[in-house]
C-alpha atoms as a PDB file:
ATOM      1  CA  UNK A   1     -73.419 218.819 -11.427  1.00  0.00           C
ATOM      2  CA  UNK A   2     -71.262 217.229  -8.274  1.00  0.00           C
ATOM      3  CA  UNK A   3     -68.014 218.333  -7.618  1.00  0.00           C
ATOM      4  CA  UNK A   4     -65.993 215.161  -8.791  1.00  0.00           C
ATOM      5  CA  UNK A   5     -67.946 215.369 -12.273  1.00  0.00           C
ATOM      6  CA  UNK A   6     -67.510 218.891 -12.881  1.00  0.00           C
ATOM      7  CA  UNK A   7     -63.632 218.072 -12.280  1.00  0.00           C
ATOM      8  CA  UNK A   8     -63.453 215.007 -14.431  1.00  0.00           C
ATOM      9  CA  UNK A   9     -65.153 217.077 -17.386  1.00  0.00           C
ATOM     10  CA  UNK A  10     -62.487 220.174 -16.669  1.00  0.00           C
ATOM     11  CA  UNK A  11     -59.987 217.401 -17.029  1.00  0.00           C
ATOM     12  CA  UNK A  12     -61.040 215.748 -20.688  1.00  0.00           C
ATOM     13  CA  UNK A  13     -61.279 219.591 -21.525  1.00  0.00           C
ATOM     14  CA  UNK A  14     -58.130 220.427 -20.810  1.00  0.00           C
ATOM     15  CA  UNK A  15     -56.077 217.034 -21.807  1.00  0.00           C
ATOM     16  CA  UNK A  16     -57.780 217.284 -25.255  1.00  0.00           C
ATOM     17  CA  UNK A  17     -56.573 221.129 -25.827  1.00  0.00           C
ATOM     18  CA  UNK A  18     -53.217 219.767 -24.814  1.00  0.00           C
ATOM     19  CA  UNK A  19     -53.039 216.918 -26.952  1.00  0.00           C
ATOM     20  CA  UNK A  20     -54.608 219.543 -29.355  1.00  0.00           C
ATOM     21  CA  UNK A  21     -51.658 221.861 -29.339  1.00  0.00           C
ATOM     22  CA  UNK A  22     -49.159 218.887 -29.319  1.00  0.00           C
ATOM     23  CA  UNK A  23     -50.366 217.631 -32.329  1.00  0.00           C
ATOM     24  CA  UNK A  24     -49.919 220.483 -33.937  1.00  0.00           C
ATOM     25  CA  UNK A  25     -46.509 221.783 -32.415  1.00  0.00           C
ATOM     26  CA  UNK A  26     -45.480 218.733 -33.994  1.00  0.00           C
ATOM     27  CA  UNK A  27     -46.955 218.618 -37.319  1.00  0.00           C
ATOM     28  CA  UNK A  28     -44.588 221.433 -38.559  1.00  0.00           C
ATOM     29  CA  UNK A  29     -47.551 223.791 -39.654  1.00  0.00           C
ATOM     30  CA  UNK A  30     -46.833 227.692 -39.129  1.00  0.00           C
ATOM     31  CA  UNK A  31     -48.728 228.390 -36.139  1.00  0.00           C
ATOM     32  CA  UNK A  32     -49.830 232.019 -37.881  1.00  0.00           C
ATOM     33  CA  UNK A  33     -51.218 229.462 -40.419  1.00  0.00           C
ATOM     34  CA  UNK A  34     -53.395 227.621 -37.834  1.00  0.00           C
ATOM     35  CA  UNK A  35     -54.175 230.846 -36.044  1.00  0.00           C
ATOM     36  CA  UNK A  36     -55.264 232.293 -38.966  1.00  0.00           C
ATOM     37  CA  UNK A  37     -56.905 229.255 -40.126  1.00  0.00           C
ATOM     38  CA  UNK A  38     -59.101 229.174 -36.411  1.00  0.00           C
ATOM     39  CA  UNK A  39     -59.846 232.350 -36.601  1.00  0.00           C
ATOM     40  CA  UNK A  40     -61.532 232.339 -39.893  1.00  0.00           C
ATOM     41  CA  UNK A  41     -63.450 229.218 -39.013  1.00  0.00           C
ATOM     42  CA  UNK A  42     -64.908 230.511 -35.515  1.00  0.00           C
ATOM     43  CA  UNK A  43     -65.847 233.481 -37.600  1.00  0.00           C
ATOM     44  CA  UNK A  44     -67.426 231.343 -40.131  1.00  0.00           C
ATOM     45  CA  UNK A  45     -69.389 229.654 -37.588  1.00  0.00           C
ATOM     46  CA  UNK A  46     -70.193 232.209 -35.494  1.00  0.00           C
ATOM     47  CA  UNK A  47     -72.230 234.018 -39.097  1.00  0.00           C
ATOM     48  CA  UNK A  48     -74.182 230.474 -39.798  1.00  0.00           C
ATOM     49  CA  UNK A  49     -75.360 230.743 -35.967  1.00  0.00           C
ATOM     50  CA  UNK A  50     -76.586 234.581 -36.159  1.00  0.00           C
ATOM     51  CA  UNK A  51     -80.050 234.540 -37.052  1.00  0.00           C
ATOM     52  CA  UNK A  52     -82.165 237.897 -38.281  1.00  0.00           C
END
């Protein structure tokens, strides 16, 4: 991947996990709540990935 790509994709990344947080910082949710609440879902996905 060039150089200007790899920076325009670090970019979208990182605008969209601001505008993420934002969002939320403003919605008036606990953020325990939606900590808790993203933990339990990456753990949720992370057991419908494992295979055995």
């Amino acid at each position: 991947m060039p150089l200007p790509g790899f920076l325009a994709v670090l970019a979208i990344v990182l605008l969209a996990g601001a505008g993420t947080v934002w969002i939320i910082a403003c919605s008036g949710v606990s953020p325990v709540l939606i900590g808790t609440l993203a933990l339990l879902g990456a753990g949720f996905i992370r057991m419908m990935g494992r295979v055995e």
